[in-house]
C-alpha atoms as a PDB file:
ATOM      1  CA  UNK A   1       8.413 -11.190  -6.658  1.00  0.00           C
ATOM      2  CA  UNK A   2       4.477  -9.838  -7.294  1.00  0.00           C
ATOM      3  CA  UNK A   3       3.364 -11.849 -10.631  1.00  0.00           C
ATOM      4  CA  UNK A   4       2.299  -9.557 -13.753  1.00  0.00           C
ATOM      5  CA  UNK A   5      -0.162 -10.215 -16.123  1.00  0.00           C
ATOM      6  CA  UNK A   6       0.067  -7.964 -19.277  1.00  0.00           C
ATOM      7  CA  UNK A   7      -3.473  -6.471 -20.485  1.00  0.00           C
ATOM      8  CA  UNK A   8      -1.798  -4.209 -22.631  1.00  0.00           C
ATOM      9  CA  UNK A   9      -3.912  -3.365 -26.267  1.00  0.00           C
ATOM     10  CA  UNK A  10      -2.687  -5.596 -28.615  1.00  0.00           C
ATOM     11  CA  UNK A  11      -2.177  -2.126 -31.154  1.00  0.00           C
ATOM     12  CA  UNK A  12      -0.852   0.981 -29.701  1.00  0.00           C
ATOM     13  CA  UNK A  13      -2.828   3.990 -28.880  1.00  0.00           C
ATOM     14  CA  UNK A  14      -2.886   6.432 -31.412  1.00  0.00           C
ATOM     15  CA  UNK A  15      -0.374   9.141 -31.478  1.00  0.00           C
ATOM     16  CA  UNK A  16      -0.255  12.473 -28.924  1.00  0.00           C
ATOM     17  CA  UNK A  17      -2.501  15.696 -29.922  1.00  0.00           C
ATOM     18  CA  UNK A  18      -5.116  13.982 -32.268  1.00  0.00           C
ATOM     19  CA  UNK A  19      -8.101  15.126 -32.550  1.00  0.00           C
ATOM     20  CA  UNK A  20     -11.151  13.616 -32.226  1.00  0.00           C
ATOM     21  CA  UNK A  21     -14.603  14.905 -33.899  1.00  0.00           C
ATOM     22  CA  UNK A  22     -16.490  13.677 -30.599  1.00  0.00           C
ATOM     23  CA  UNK A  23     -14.729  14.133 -27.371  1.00  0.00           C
ATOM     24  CA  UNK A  24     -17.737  15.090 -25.644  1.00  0.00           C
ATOM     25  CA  UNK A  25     -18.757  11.029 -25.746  1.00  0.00           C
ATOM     26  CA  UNK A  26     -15.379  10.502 -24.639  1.00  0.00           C
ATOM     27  CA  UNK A  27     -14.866   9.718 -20.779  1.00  0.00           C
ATOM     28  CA  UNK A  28     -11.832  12.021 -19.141  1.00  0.00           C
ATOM     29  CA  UNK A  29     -10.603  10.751 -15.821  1.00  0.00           C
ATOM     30  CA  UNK A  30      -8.821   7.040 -15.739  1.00  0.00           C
ATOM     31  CA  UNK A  31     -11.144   4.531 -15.157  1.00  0.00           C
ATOM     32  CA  UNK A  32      -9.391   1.545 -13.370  1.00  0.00           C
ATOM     33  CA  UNK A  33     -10.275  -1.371 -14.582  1.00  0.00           C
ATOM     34  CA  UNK A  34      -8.006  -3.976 -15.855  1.00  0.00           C
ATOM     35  CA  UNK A  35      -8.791  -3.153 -19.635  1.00  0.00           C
ATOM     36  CA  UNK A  36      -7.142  -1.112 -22.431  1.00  0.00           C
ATOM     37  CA  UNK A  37      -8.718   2.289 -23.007  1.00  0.00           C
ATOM     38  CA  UNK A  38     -10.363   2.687 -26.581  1.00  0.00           C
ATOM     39  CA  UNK A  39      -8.845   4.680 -29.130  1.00  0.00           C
ATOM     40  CA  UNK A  40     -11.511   7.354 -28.932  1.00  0.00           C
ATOM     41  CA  UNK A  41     -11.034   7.718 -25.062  1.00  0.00           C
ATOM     42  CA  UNK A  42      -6.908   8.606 -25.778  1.00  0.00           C
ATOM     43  CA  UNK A  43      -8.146  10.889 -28.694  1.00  0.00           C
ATOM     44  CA  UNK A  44     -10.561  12.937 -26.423  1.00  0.00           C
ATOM     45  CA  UNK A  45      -7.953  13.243 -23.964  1.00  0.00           C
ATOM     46  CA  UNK A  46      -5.596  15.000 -26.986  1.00  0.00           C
ATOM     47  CA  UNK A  47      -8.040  17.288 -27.826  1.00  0.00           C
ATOM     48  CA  UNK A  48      -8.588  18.659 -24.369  1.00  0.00           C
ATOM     49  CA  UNK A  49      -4.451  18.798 -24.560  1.00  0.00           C
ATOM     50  CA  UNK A  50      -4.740  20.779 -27.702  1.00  0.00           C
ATOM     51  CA  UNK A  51      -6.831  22.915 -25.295  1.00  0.00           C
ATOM     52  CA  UNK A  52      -5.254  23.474 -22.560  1.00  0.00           C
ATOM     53  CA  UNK A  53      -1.699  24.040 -24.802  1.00  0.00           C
ATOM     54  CA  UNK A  54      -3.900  27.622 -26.138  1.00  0.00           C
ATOM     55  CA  UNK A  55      -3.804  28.715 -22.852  1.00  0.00           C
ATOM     56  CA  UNK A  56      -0.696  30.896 -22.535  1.00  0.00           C
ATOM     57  CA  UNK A  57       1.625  33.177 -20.711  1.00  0.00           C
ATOM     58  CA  UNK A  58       3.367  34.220 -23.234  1.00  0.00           C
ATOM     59  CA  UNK A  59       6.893  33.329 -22.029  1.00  0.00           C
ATOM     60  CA  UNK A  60       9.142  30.121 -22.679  1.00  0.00           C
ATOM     61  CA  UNK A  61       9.010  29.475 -19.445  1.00  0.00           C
ATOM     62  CA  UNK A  62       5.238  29.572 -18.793  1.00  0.00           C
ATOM     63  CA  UNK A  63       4.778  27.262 -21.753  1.00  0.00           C
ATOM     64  CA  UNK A  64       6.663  24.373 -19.550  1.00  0.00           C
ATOM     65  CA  UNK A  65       4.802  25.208 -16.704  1.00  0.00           C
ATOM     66  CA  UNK A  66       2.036  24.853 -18.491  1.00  0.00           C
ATOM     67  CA  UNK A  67       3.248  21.401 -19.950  1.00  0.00           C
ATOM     68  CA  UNK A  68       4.144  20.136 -16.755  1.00  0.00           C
ATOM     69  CA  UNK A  69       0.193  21.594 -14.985  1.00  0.00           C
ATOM     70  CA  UNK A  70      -1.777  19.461 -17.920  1.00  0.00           C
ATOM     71  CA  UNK A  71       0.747  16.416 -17.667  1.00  0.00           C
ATOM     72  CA  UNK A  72      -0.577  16.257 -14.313  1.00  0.00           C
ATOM     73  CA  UNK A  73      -4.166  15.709 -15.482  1.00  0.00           C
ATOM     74  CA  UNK A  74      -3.099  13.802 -18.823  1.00  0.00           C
ATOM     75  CA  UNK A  75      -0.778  11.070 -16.892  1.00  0.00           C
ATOM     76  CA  UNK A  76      -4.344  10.130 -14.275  1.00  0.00           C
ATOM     77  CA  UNK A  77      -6.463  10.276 -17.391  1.00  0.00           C
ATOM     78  CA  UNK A  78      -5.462   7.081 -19.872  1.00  0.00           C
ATOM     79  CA  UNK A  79      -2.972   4.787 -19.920  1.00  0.00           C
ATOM     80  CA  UNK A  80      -3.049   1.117 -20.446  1.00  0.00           C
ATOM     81  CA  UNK A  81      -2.421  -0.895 -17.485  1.00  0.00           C
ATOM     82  CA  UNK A  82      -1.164  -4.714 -16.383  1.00  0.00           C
ATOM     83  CA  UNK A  83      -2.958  -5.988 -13.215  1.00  0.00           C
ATOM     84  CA  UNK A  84      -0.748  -6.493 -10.207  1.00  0.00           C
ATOM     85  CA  UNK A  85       0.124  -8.939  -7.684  1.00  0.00           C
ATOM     86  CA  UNK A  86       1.227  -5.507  -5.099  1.00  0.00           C
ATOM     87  CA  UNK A  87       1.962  -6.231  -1.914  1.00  0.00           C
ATOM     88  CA  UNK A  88      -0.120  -4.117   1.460  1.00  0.00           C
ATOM     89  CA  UNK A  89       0.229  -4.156   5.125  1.00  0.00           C
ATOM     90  CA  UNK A  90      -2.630  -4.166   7.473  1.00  0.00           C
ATOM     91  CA  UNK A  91      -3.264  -0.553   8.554  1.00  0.00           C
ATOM     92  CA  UNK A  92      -5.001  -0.407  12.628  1.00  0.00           C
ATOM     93  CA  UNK A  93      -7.684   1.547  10.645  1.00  0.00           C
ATOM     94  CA  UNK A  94     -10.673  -0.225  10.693  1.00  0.00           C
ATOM     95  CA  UNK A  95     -11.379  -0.621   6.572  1.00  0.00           C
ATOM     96  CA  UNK A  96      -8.320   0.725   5.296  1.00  0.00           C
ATOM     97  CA  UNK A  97      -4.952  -1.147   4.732  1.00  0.00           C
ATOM     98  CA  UNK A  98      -1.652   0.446   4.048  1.00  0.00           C
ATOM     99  CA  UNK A  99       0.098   0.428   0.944  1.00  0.00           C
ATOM    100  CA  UNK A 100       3.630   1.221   0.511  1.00  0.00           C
ATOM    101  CA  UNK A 101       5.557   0.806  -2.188  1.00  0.00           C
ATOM    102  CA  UNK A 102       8.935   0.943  -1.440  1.00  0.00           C
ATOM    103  CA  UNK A 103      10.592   1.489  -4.874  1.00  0.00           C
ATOM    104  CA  UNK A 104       8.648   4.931  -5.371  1.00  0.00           C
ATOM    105  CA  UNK A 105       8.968   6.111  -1.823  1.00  0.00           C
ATOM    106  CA  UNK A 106       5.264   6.552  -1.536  1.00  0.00           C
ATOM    107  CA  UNK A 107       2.857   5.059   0.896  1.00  0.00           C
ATOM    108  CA  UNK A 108      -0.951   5.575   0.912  1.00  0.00           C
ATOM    109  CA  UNK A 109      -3.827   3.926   3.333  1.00  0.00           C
ATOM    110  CA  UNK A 110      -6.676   2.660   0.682  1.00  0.00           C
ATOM    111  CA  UNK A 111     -10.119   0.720   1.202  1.00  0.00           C
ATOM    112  CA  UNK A 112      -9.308  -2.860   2.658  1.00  0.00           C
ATOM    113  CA  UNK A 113     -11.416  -4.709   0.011  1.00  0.00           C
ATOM    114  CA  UNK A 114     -10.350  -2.194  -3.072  1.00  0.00           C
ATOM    115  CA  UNK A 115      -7.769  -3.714  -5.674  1.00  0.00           C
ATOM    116  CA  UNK A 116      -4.429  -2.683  -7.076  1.00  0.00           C
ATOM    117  CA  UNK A 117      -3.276  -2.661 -10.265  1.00  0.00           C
ATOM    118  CA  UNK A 118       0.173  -1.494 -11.587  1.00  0.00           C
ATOM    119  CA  UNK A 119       1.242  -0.081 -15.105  1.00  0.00           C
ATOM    120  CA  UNK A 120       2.931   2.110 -17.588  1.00  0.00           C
ATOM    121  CA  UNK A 121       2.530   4.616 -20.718  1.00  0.00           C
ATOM    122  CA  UNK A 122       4.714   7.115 -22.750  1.00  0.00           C
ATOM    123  CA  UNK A 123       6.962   9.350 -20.789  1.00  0.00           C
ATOM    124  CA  UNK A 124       5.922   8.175 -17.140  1.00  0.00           C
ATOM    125  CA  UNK A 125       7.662   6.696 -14.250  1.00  0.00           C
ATOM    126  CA  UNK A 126       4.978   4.593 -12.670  1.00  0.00           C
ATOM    127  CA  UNK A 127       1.503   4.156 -12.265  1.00  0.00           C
ATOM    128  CA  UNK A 128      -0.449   2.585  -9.480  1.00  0.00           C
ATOM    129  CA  UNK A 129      -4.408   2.154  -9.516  1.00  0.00           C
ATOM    130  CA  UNK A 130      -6.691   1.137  -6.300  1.00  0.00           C
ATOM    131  CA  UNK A 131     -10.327   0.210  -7.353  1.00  0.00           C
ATOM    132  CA  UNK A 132     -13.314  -1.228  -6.362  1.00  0.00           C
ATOM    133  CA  UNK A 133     -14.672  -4.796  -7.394  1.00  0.00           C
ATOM    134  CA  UNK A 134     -17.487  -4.531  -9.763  1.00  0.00           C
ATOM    135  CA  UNK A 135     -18.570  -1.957 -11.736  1.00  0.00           C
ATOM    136  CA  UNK A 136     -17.718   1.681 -10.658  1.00  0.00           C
ATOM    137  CA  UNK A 137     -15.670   4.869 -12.450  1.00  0.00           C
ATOM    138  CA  UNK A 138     -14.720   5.838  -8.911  1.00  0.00           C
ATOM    139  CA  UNK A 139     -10.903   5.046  -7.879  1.00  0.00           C
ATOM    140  CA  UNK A 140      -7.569   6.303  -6.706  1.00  0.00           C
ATOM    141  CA  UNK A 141      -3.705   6.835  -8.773  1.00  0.00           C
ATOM    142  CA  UNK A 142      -0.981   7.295  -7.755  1.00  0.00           C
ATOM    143  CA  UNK A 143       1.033   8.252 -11.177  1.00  0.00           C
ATOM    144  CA  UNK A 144       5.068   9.501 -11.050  1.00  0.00           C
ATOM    145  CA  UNK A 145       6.490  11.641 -14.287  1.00  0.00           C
ATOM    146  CA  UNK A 146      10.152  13.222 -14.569  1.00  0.00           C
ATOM    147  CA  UNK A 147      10.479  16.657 -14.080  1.00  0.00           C
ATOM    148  CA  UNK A 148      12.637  18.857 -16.153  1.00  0.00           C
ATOM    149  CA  UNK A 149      15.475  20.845 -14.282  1.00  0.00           C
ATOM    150  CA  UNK A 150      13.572  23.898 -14.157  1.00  0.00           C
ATOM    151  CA  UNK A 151      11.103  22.246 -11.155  1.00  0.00           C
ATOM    152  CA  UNK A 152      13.287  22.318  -8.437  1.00  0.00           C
ATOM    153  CA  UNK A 153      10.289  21.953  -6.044  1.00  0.00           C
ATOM    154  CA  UNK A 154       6.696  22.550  -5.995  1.00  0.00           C
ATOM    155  CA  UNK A 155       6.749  26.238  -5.554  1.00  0.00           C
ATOM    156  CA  UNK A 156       8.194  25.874  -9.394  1.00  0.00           C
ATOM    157  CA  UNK A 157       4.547  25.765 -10.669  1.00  0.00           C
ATOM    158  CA  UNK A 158       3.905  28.743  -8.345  1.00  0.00           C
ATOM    159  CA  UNK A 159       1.809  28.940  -5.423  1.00  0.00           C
ATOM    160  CA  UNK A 160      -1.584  26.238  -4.703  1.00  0.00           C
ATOM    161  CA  UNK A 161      -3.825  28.765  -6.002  1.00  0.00           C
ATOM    162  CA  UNK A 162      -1.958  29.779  -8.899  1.00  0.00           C
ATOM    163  CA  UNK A 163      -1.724  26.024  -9.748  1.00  0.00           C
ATOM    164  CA  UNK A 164      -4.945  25.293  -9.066  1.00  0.00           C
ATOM    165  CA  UNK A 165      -6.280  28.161 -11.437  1.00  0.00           C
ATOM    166  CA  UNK A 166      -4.286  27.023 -14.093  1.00  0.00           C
ATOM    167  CA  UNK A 167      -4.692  23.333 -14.351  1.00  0.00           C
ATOM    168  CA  UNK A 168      -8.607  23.826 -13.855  1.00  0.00           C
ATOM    169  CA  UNK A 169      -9.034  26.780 -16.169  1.00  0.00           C
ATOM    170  CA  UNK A 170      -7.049  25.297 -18.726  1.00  0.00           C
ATOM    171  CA  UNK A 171      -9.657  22.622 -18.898  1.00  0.00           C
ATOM    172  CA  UNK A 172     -12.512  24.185 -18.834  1.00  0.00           C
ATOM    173  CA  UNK A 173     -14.262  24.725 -22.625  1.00  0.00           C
ATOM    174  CA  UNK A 174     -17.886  25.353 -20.906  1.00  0.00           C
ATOM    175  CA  UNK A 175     -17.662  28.968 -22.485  1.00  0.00           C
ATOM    176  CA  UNK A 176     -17.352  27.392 -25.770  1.00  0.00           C
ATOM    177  CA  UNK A 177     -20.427  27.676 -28.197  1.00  0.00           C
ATOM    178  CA  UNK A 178     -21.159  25.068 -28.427  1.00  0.00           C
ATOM    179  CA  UNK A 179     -20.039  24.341 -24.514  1.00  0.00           C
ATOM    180  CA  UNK A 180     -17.786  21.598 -23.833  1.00  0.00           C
ATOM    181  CA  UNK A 181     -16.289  20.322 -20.832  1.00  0.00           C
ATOM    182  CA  UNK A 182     -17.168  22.259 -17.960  1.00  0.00           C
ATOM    183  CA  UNK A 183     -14.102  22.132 -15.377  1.00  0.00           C
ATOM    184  CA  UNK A 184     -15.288  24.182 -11.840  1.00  0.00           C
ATOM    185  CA  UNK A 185     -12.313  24.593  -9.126  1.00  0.00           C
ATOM    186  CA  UNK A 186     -13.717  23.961  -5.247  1.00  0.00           C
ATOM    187  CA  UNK A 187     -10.771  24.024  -2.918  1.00  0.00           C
ATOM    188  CA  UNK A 188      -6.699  24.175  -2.947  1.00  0.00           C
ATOM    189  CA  UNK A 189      -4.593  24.311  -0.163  1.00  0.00           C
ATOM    190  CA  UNK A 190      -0.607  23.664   0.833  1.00  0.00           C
ATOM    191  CA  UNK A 191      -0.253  21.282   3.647  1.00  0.00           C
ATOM    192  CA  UNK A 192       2.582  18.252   4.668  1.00  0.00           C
ATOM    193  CA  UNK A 193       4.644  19.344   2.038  1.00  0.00           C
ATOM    194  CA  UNK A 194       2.052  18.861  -1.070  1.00  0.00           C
ATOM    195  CA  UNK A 195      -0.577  20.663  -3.249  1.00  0.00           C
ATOM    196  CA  UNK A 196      -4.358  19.438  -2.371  1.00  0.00           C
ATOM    197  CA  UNK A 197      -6.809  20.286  -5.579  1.00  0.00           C
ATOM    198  CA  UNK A 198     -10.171  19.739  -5.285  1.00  0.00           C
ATOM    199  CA  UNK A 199     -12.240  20.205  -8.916  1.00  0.00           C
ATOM    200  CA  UNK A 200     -15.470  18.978 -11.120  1.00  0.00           C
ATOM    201  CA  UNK A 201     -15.266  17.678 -14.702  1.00  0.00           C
ATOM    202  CA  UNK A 202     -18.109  17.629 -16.634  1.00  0.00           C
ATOM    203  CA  UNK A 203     -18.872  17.316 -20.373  1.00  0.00           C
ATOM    204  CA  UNK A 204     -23.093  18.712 -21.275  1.00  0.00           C
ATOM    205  CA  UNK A 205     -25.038  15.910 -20.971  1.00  0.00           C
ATOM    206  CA  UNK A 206     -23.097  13.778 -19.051  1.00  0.00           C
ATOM    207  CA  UNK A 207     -22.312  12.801 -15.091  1.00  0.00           C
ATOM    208  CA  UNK A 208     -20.605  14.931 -13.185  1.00  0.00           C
ATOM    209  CA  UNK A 209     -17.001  13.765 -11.596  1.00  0.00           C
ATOM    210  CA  UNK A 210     -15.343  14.958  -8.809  1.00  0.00           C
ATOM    211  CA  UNK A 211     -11.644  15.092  -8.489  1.00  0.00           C
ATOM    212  CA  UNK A 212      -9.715  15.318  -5.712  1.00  0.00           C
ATOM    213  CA  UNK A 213      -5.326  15.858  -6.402  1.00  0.00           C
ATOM    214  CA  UNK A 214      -2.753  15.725  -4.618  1.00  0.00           C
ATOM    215  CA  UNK A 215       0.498  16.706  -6.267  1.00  0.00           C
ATOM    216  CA  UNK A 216       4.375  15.716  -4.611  1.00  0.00           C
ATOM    217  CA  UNK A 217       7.846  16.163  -6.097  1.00  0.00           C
ATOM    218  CA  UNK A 218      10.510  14.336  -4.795  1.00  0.00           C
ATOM    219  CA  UNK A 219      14.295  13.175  -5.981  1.00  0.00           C
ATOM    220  CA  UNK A 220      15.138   9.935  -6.896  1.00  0.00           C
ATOM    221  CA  UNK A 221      18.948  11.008  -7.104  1.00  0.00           C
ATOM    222  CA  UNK A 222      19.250  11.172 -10.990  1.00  0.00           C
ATOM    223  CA  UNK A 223      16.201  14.014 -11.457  1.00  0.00           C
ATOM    224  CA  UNK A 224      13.192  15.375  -9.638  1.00  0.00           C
ATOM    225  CA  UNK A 225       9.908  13.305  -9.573  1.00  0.00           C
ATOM    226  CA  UNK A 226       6.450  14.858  -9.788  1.00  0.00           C
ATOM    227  CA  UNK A 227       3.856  12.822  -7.849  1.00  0.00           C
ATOM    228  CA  UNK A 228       0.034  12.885  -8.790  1.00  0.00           C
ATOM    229  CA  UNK A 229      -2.326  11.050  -6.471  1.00  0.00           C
ATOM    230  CA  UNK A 230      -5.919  11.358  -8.171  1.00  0.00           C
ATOM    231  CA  UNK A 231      -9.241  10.101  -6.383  1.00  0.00           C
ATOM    232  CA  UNK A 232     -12.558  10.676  -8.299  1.00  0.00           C
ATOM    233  CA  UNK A 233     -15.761   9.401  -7.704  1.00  0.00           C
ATOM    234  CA  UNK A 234     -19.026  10.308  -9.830  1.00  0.00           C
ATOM    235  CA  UNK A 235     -21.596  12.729  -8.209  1.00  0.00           C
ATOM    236  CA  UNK A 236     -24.089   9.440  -8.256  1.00  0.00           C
ATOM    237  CA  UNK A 237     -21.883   7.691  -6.313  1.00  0.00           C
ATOM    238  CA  UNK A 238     -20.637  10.631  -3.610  1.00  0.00           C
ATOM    239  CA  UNK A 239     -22.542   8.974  -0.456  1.00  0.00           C
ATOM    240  CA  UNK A 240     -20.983   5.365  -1.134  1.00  0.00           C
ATOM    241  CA  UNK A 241     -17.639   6.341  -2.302  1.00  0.00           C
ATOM    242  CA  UNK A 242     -16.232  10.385  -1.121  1.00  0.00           C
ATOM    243  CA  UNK A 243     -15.327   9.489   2.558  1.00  0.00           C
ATOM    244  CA  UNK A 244     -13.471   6.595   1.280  1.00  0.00           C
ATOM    245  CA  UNK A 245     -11.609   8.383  -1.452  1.00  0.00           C
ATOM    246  CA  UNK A 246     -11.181  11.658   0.537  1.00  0.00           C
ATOM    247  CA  UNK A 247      -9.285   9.773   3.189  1.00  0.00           C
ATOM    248  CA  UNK A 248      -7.196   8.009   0.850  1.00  0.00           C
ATOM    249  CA  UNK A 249      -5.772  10.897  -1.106  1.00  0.00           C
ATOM    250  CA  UNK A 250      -5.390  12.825   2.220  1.00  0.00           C
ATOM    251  CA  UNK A 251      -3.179   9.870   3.418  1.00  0.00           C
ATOM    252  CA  UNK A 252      -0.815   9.896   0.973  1.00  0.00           C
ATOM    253  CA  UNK A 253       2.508  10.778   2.078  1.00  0.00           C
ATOM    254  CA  UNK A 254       6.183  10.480   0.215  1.00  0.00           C
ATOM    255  CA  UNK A 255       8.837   8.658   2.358  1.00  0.00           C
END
C-alpha cells in the first residue's frame, strides 16, 4: 500500500468559468510540482474555457464534442495534487524505467531519476504526474476523465486532424487585439490505436511551451474512459528535456 501525503490547498479553487482580468500572467500547462496551483492560475485557465466554449458548430452535438476536445487540455492544465509513494519496474532501457499502473490499465516508460506524483480534481478519474527534481515547468500526465455515451471510441471526436484543428484553434486568441495566447498546431497523426498532437502555447511576452498529446479511450466496464498523456517542456529547455519527453509520451500504451 503506496503512502499518501495530502498537499491539497487548504481553500478550494475558485469556481469553473471565472474570469480573470489578467490571464496573460497566468501560466497554462500543469506544472508538476508538489504544490497547490494559485487561484489566479485556475482563473486563467477558465477564461481560456470561456474561449474555447465560443467556438462552435452549431449543433448539440458539436457543443459536446467540443466539451469533451477542451476537457482534454483543461484536465493536464491545473489540478491540485498529493505526492505519491507509486510503484515502477526497471525498464532494459538505459535511463528510463517502466511505470504501470495497474488499476488504470496504463503503462508508460519515464526518465529513471524523474518523480511521480498522484492526484485528483472535479470531474476526473485519475491523475498521474512524472517530473524532474529541481526546478523545471517541463513534465509528463497521464490524466483519465469519463466519457459520455456519445464517445464510443476515438473516431467520436472525428478524425486526428479534425481533432487536432479543433482543440488547437480553439485556443488560440493570438488574432485578438490585443493578442493573447498564441496556440500553433505542428503535427497529428493516428498510430497504436491513439491520437498523437503535437502544438505550441504561448501568451505575448512570455516563453514558449511545447506540447506534445496523446489521447486513448478505453472501458472500464461501467463507461468509456478518455486518456490524456501530456509532455511539455519550455522552448529554453528543448535540448535538455524533448528527447526525454518525446519518448515518454510515445511509450505510452493502454493495457
Amino acid at each position: 500500500m503506496a503512502s499518501v501525503v495530502s498537499l491539497r490547498p487548504p481553500a478550494p479553487p475558485p469556481p469553473p468559468f471565472r474570469r480573470t482580468a489578467s490571464p496573460a500572467h497566468a501560466k497554462v500547462i500543469l506544472q508538476c510540482r508538489a504544490q497547490p496551483i494559485p487561484p489566479s492560475e485556475h482563473n486563467a485557465l477558465s477564461d481560456e474555457r470561456t474561449h474555447f466554449n465560443s467556438f462552435g458548430f452549431g449543433e448539440r452535438s458539436g457543443t459536446r464534442r467540443r466539451e469533451a476536445l477542451f476537457q482534454i487540455f483543461l484536465s493536464a492544465a491545473s489540478f491540485p495534487f498529493v505526492a505519491n509513494n507509486a510503484s515502477a519496474e526497471t525498464d532494459l532501457q538505459q535511463s528510463f524505467r517502466m511505470y504501470e499502473d495497474e488499476t488504470n490499465k496504463f503503462r508508460i516508460s519515464i526518465p529513471q531519476d524523474w518523480l511521480v506524483g498522484a492526484g485528483e480534481a472535479n470531474g476526473i478519474k485519475s491523475i498521474t504526474a512524472f517530473y524532474p527534481e529541481g526546478t523545471s515547468d517541463s513534465n509528463v500526465s497521464v490524466v483519465i476523465t469519463g466519457l459520455g455515451p456519445d464517445f464510443t471510441r476515438l473516431e467520436s471526436f472525428g478524425t486526428v486532424d479534425a481533432f487536432a484543428e479543433s482543440l488547437v484553434n480553439g485556443l488560440d486568441r493570438s488574432w485578438k487585439s490585443p493578442p493573447g495566447l498564441a496556440a500553433k498546431l505542428i503535427n497529428s497523426k493516428a498510430a497504436n490505436g491513439l491520437y498523437y498532437v503535437e502544438y505550441t502555447l504561448q501568451f505575448p511576452g512570455e516563453k514558449c511551451r511545447h506540447i506534445l498529446s496523446a489521447i486513448g479511450m478505453a472501458s472500464n466496464g461501467w463507461y468509456n474512459r478518455l486518456y490524456t498523456v501530456t509532455g511539455q517542456f519550455m522552448e529554453d529547455e528543448s535540448e535538455k528535456y524533448r528527447s526525454q519527453i518525446e519518448q515518454s509520451v510515445s511509450s505510452f500504451r493502454l493495457i
